[in-house]
C-alpha atoms as a PDB file:
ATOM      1  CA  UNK A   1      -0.878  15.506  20.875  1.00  0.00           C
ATOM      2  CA  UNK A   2      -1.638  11.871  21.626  1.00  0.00           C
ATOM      3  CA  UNK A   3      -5.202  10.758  20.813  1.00  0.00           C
ATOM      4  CA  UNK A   4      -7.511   8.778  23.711  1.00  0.00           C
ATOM      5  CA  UNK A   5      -6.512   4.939  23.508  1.00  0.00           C
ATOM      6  CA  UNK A   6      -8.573   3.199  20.558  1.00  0.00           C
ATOM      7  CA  UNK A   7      -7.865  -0.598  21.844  1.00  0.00           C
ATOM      8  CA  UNK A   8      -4.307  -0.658  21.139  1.00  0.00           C
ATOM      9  CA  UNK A   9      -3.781   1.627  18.677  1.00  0.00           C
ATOM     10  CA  UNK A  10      -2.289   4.801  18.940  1.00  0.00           C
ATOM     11  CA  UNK A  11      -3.076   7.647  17.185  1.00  0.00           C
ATOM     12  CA  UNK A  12      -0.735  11.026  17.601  1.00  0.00           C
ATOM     13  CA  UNK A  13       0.040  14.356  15.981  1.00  0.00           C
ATOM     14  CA  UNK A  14       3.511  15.876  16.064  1.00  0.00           C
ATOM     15  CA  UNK A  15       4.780  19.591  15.113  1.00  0.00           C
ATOM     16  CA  UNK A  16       8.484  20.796  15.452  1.00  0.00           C
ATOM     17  CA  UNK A  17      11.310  22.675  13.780  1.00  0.00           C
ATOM     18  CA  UNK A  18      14.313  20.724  12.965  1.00  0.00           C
ATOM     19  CA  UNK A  19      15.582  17.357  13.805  1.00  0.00           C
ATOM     20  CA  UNK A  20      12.709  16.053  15.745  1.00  0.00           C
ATOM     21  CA  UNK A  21      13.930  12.614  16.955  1.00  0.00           C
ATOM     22  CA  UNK A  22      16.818  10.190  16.753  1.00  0.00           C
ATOM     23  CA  UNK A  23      16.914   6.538  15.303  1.00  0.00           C
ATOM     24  CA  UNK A  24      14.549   4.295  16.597  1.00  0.00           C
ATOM     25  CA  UNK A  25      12.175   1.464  16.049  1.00  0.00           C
ATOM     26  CA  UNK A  26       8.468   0.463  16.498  1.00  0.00           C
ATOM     27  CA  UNK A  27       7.027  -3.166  16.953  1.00  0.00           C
ATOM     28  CA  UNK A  28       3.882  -2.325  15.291  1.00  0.00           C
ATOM     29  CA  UNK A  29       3.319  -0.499  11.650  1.00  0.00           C
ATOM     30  CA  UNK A  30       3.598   3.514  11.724  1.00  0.00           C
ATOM     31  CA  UNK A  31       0.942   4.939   9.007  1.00  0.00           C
ATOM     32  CA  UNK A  32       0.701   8.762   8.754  1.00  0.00           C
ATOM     33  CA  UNK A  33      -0.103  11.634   6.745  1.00  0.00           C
ATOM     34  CA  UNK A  34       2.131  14.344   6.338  1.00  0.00           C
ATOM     35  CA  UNK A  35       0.115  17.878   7.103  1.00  0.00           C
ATOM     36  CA  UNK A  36       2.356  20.448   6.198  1.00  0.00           C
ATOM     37  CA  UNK A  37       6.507  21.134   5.767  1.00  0.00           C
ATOM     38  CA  UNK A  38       8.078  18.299   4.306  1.00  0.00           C
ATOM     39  CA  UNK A  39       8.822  15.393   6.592  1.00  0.00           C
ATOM     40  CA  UNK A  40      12.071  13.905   6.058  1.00  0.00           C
ATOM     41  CA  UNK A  41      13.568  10.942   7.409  1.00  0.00           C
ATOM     42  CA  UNK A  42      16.018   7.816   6.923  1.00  0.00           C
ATOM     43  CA  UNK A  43      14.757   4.503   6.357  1.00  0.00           C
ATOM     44  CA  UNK A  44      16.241   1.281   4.912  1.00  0.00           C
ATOM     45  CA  UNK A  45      19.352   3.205   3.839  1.00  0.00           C
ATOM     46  CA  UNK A  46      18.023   5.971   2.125  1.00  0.00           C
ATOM     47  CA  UNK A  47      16.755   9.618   2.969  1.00  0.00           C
ATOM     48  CA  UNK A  48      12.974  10.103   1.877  1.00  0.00           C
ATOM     49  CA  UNK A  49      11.208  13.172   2.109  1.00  0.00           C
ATOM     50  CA  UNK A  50       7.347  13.590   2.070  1.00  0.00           C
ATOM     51  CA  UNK A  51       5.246  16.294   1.211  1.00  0.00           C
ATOM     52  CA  UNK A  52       1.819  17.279   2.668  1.00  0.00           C
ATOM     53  CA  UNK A  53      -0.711  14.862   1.761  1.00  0.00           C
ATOM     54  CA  UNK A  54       1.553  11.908   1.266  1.00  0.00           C
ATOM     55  CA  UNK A  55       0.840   8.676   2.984  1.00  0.00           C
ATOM     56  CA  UNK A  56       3.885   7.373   4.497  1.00  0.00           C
ATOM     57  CA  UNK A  57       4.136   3.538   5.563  1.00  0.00           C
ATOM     58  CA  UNK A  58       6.922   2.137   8.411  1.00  0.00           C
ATOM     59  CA  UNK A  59       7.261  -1.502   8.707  1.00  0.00           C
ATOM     60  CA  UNK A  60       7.453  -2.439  12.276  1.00  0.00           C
ATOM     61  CA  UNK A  61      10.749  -3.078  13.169  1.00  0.00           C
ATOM     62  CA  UNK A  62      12.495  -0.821  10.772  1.00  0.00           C
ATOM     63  CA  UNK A  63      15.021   1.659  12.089  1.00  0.00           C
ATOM     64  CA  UNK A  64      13.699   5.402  11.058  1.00  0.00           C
ATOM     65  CA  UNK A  65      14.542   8.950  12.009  1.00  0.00           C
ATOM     66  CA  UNK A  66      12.389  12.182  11.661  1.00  0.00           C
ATOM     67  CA  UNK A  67      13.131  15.853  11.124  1.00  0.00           C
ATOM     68  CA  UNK A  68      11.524  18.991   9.528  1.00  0.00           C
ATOM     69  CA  UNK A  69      13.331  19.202   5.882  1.00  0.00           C
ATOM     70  CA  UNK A  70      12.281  23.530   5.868  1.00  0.00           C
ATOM     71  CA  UNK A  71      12.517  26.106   8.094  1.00  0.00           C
ATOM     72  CA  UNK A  72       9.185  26.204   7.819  1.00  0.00           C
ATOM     73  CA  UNK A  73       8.346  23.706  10.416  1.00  0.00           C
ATOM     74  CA  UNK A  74       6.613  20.121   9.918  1.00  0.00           C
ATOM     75  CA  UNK A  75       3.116  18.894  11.313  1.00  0.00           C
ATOM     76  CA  UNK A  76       1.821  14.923  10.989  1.00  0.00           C
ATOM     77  CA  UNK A  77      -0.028  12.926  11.891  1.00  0.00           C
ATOM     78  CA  UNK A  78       0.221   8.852  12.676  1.00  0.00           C
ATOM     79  CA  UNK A  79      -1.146   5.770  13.351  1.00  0.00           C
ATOM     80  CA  UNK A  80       0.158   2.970  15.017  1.00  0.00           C
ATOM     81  CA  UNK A  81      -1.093  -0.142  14.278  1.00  0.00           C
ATOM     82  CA  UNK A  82      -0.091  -4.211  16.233  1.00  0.00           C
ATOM     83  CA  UNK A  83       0.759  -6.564  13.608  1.00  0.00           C
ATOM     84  CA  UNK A  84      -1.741  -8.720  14.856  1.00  0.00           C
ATOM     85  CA  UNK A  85      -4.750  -6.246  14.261  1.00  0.00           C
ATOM     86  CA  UNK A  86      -4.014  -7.107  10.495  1.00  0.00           C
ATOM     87  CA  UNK A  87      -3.591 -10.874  11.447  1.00  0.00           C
ATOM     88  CA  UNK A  88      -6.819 -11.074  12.935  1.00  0.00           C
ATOM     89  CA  UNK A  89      -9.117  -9.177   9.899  1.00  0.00           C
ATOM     90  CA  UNK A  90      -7.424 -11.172   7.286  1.00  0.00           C
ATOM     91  CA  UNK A  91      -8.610 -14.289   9.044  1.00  0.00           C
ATOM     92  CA  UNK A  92      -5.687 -15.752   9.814  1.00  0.00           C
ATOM     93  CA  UNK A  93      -3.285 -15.436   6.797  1.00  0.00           C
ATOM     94  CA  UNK A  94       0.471 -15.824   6.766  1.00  0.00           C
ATOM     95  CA  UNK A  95       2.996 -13.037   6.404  1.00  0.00           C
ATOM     96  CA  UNK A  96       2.463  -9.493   7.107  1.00  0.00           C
ATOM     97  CA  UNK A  97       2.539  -7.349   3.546  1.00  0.00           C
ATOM     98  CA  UNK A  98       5.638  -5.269   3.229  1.00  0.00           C
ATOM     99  CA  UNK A  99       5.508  -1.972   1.396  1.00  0.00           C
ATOM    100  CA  UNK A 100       8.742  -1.329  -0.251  1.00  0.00           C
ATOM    101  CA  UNK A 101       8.461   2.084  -1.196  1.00  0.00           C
ATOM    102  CA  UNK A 102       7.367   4.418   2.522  1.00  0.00           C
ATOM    103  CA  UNK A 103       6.310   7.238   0.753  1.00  0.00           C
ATOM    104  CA  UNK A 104       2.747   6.098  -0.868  1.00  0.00           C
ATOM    105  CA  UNK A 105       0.601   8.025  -3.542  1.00  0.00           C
ATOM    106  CA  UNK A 106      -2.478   5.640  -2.980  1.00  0.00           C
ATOM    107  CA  UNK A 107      -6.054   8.133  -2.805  1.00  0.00           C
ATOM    108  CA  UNK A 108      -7.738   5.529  -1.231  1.00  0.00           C
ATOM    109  CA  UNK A 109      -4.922   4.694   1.573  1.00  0.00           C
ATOM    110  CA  UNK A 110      -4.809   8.778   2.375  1.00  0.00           C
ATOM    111  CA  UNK A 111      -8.780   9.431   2.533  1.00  0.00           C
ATOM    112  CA  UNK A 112      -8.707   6.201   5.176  1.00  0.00           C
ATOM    113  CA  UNK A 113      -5.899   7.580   7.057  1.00  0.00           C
ATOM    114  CA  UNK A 114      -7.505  10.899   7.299  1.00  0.00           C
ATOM    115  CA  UNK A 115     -10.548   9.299   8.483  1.00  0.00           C
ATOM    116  CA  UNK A 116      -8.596   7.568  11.435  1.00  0.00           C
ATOM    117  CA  UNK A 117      -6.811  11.033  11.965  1.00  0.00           C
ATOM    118  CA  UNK A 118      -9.273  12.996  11.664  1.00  0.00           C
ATOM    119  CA  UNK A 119     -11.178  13.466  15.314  1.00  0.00           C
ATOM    120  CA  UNK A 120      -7.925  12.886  17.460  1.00  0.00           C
ATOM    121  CA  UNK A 121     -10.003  14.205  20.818  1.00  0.00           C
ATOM    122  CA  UNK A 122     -12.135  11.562  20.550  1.00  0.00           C
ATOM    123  CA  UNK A 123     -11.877   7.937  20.891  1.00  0.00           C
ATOM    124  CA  UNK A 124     -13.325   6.371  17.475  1.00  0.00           C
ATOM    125  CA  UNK A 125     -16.769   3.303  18.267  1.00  0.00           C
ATOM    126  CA  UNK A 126     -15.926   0.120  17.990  1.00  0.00           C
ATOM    127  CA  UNK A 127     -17.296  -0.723  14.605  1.00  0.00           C
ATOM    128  CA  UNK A 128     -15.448   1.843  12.993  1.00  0.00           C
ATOM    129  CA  UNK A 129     -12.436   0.957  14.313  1.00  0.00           C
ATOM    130  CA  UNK A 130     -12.794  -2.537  12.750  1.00  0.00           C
ATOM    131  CA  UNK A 131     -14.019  -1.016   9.245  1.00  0.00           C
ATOM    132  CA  UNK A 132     -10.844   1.284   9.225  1.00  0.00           C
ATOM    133  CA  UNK A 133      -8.956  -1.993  10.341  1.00  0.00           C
ATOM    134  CA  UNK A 134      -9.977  -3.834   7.524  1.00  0.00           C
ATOM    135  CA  UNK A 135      -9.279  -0.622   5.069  1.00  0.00           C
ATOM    136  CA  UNK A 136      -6.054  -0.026   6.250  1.00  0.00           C
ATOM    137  CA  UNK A 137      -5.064  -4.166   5.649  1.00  0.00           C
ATOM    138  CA  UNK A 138      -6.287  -3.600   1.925  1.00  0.00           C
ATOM    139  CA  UNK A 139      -4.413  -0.716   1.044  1.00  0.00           C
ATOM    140  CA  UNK A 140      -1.068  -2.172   2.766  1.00  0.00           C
ATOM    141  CA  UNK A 141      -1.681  -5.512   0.720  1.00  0.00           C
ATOM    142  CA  UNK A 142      -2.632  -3.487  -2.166  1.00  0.00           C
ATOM    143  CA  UNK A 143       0.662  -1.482  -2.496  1.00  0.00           C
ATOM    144  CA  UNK A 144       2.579  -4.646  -0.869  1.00  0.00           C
ATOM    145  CA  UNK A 145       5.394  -6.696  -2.913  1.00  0.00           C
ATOM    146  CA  UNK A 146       3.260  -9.960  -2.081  1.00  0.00           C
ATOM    147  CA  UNK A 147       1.543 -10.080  -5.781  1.00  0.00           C
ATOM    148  CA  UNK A 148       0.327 -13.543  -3.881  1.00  0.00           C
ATOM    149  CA  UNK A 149      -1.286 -11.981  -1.265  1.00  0.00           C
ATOM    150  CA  UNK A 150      -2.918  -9.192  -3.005  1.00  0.00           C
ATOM    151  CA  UNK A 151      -4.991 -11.775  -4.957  1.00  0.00           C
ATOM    152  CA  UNK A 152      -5.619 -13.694  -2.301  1.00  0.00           C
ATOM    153  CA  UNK A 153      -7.030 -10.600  -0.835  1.00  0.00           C
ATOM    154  CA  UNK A 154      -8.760  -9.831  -3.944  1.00  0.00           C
ATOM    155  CA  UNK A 155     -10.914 -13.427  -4.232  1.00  0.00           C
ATOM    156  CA  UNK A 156     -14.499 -12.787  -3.206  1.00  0.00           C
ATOM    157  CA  UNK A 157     -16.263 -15.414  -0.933  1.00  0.00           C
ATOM    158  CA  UNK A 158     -19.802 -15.945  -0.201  1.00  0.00           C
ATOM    159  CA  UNK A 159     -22.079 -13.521   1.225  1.00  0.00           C
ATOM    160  CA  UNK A 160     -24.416 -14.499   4.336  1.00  0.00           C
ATOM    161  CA  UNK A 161     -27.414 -12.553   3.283  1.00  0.00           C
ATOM    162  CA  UNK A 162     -29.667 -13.503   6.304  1.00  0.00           C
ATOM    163  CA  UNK A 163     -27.028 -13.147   8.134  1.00  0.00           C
ATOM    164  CA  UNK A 164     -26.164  -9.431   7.169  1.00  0.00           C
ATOM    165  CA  UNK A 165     -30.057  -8.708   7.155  1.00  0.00           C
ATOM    166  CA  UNK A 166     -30.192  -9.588  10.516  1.00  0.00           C
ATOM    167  CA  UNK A 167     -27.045  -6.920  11.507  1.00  0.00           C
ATOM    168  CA  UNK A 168     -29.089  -3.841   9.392  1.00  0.00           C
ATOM    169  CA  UNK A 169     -32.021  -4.748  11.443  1.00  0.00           C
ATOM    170  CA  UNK A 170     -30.177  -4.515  14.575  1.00  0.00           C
ATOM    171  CA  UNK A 171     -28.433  -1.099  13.395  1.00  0.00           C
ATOM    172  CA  UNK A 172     -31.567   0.281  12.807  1.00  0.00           C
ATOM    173  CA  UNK A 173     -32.939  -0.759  16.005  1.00  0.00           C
ATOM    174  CA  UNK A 174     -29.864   0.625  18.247  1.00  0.00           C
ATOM    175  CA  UNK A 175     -28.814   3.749  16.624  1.00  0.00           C
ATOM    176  CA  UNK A 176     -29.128   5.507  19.263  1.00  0.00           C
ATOM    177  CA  UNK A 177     -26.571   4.128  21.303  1.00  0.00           C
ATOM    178  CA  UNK A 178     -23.014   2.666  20.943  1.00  0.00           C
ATOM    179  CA  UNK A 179     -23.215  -0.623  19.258  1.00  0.00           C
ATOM    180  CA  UNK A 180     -19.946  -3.381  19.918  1.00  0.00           C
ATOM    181  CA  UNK A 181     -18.195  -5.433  17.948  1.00  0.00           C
ATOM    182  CA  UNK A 182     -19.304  -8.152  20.365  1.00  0.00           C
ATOM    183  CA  UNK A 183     -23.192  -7.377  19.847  1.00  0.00           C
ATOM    184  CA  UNK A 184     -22.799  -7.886  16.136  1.00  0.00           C
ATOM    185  CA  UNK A 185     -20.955 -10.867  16.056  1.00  0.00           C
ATOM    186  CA  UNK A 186     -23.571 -12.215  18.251  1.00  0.00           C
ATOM    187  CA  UNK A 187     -26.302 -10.818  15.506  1.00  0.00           C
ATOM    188  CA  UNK A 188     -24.483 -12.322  12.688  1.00  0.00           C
ATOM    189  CA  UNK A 189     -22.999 -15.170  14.050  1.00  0.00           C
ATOM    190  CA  UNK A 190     -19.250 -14.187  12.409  1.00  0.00           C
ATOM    191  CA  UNK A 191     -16.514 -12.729  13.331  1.00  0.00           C
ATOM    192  CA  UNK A 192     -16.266  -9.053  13.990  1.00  0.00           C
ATOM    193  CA  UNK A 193     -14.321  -8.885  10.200  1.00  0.00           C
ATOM    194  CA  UNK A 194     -16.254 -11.249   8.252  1.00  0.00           C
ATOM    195  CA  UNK A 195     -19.323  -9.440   9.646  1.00  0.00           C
ATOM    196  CA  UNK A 196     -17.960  -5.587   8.385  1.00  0.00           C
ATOM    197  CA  UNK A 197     -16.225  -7.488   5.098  1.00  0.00           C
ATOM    198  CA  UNK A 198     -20.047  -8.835   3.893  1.00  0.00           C
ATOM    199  CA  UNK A 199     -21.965  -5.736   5.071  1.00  0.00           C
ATOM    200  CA  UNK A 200     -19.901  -3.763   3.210  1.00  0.00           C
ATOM    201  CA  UNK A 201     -20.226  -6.214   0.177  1.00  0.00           C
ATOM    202  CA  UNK A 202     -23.950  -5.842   0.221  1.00  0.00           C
ATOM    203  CA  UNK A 203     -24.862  -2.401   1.491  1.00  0.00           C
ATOM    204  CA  UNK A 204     -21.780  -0.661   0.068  1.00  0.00           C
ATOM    205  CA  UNK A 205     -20.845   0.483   3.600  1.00  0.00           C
ATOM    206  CA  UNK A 206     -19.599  -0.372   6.654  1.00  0.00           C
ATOM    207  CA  UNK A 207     -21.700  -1.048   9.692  1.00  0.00           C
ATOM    208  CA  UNK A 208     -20.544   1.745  11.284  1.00  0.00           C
ATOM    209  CA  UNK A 209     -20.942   4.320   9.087  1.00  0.00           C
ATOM    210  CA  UNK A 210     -24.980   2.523   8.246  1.00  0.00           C
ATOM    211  CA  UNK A 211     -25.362   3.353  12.128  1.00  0.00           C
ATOM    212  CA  UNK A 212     -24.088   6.789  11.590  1.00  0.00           C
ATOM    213  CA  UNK A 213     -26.267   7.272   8.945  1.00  0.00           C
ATOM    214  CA  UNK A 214     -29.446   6.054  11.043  1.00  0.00           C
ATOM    215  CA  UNK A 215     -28.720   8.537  13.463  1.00  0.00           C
ATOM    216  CA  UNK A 216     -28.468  11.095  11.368  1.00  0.00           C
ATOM    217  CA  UNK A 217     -31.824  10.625  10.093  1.00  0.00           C
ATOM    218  CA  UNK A 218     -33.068  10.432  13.442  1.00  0.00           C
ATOM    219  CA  UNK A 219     -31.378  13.479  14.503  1.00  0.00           C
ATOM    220  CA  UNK A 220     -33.355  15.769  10.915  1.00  0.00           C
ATOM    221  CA  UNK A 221     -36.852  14.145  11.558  1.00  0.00           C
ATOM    222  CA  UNK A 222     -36.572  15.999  15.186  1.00  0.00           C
ATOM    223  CA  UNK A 223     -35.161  18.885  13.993  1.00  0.00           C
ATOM    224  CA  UNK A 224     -37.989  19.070  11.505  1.00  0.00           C
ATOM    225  CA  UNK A 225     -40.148  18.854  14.388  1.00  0.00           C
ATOM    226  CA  UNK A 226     -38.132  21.812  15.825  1.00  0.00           C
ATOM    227  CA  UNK A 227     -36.025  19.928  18.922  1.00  0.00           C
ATOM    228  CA  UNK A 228     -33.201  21.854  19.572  1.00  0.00           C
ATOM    229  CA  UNK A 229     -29.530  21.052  18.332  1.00  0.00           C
ATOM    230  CA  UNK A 230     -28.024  19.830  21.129  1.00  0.00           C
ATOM    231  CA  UNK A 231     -31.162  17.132  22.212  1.00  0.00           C
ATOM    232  CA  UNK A 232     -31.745  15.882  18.837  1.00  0.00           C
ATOM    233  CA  UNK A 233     -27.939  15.027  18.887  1.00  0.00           C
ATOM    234  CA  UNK A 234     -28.423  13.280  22.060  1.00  0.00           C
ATOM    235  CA  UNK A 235     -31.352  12.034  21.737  1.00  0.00           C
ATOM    236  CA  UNK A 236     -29.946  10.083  18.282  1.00  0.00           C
ATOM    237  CA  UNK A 237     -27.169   8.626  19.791  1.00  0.00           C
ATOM    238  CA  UNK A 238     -24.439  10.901  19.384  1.00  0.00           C
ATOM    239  CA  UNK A 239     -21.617  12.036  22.166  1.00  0.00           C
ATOM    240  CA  UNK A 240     -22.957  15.847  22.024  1.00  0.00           C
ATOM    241  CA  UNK A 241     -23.518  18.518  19.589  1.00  0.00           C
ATOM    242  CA  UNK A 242     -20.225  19.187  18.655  1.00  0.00           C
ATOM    243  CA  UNK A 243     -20.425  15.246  17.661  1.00  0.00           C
ATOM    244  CA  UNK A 244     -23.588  15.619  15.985  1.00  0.00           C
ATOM    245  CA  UNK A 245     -22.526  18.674  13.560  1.00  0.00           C
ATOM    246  CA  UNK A 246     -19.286  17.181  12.381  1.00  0.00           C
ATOM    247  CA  UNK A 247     -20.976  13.819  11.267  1.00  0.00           C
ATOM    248  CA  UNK A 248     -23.715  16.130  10.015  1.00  0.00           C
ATOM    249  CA  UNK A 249     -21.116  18.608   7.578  1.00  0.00           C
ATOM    250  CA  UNK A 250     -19.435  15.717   6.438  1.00  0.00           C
ATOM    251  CA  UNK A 251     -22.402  14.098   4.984  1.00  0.00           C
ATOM    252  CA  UNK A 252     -24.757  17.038   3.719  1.00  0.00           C
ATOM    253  CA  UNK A 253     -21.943  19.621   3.107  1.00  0.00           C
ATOM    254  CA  UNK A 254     -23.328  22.206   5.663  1.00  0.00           C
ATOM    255  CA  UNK A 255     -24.125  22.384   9.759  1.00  0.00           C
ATOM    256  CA  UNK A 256     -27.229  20.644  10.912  1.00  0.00           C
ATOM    257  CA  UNK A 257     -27.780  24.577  12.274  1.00  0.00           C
ATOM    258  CA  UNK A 258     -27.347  25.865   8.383  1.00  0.00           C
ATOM    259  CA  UNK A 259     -29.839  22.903   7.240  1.00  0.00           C
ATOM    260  CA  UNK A 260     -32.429  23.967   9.464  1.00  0.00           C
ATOM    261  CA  UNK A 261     -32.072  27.574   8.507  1.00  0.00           C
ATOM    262  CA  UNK A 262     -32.671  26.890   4.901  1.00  0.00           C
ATOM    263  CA  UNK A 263     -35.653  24.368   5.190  1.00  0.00           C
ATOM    264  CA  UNK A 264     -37.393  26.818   7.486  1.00  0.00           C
ATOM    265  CA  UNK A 265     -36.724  29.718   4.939  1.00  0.00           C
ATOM    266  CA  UNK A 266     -38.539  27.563   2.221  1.00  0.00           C
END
């Protein structure tokens, strides 16, 4: 199953018995999750073998192979991500980080991946895409052999709080539409990564998931005034109901249909 286009990043998931496919190479980084079997492959000279839940991490231009290690079967999924995605939300720095071991037990690195590979029928917004963008470059520094980079990563820098105020107030204005990367950069007056780095910084979130979170409020005050599922999801900004109730479980642990069953039964 191939994912629509996010930019150019590619997003896939893959189930077969047996070998699945022979040697070969990608020029960008392959970042997946293993789902279940165990995923085996050759890389760098040695066979590997990941189990469900493992992250696994391809440099580009390494030569790999893939099979399914059980009878069982094997399902994962992956990410495919340029080289110059990470180039361009580390602001410019040298080297791409190398992760020497491809089979990673990072929590962080897996609950971002999942997040990426989580919706694959539909095409992730904009500002997400450059949050997970900038997640993804800090877990690949952070389990990187470039101790260097890492704390080069790790050095704070200065936080443009009018700046950042500005982008909230813009969120909160807009929620109920797409916002671009473009729009906010105009807002803040930074680049599309310095603008997600220092929002993060000072809300504790990205932009997109602040917008997210706007619409969901938007989306319980009309259900409160009893607007039907499938307008109060449109009418805050999201795709369509379906939309609507998976952001909705995620955050408050139950359907937006369950939540208004229980706050009428009060």
């Amino acid at each position: 199953m191939h994912a629509p286009a996010a930019g150019n990043i590619e997003r896939i998931e893959a189930n077969f018995h047996g070998h699945g496919f022979e040697p070969h190479r990608h020029d960008t980084y392959a970042l997946g999750i293993t789902v279940s079997g165990v995923q085996t492959f050759r890389y760098r000279g040695a066979e590997r073998a990941s189990l469900p839940g493992n992250v696994i991490v391809l440099h580009p231009d390494e030569v790999h192979d893939g099979s399914a290690g059980t009878d069982d079967g094997l399902t994962y999924r992956m990410l495919y991500l340029p080289p110059e995605r990470l180039t361009e939300a580390g602001g410019g720095a040298k080297g791409l980080p190398f992760v020497p071991d491809p089979i990673v037990a990072d929590h962080r690195f897996r609950l971002c991946l999942a997040e990426a590979l989580d919706d694959l029928d539909t095409q992730p917004e904009a500002l997400m895409l450059d949050d997970l963008i900038l997640r993804l470059g800090a877990a690949l520094r952070r389990n990187s052999d470039d101790l260097t980079g890492q704390a080069a990563h790790q050095t704070g820098s200065s936080i443009d709080r009018a700046a950042m105020l500005r982008c909230r107030d813009y969120l909160r204005e807009h929620c109920d539409r797409p916002v671009s990367s473009e729009e906010l950069e105009a807002v803040s007056g930074l680049d599309r990564y310095q603008t997600a780095r220092q929002f993060r910084r000072l809300f504790g979130t990205s932009p997109h998931r602040y917008l997210v979170m706007r619409r969901l409020d938007r989306a319980k005050a009309a259900l409160t005034e009893d607007v039907g599922l499938a307008q109060a999801a449109l009418d805050s900004g999201f795709a369509d109901q379906a939309h609507f109730t998976r952001h909705f479980k995620k955050t408050f642990g139950m359907t937006p249909g369950r939540w208004t069953a229980l706050r009428r039964s009060v």
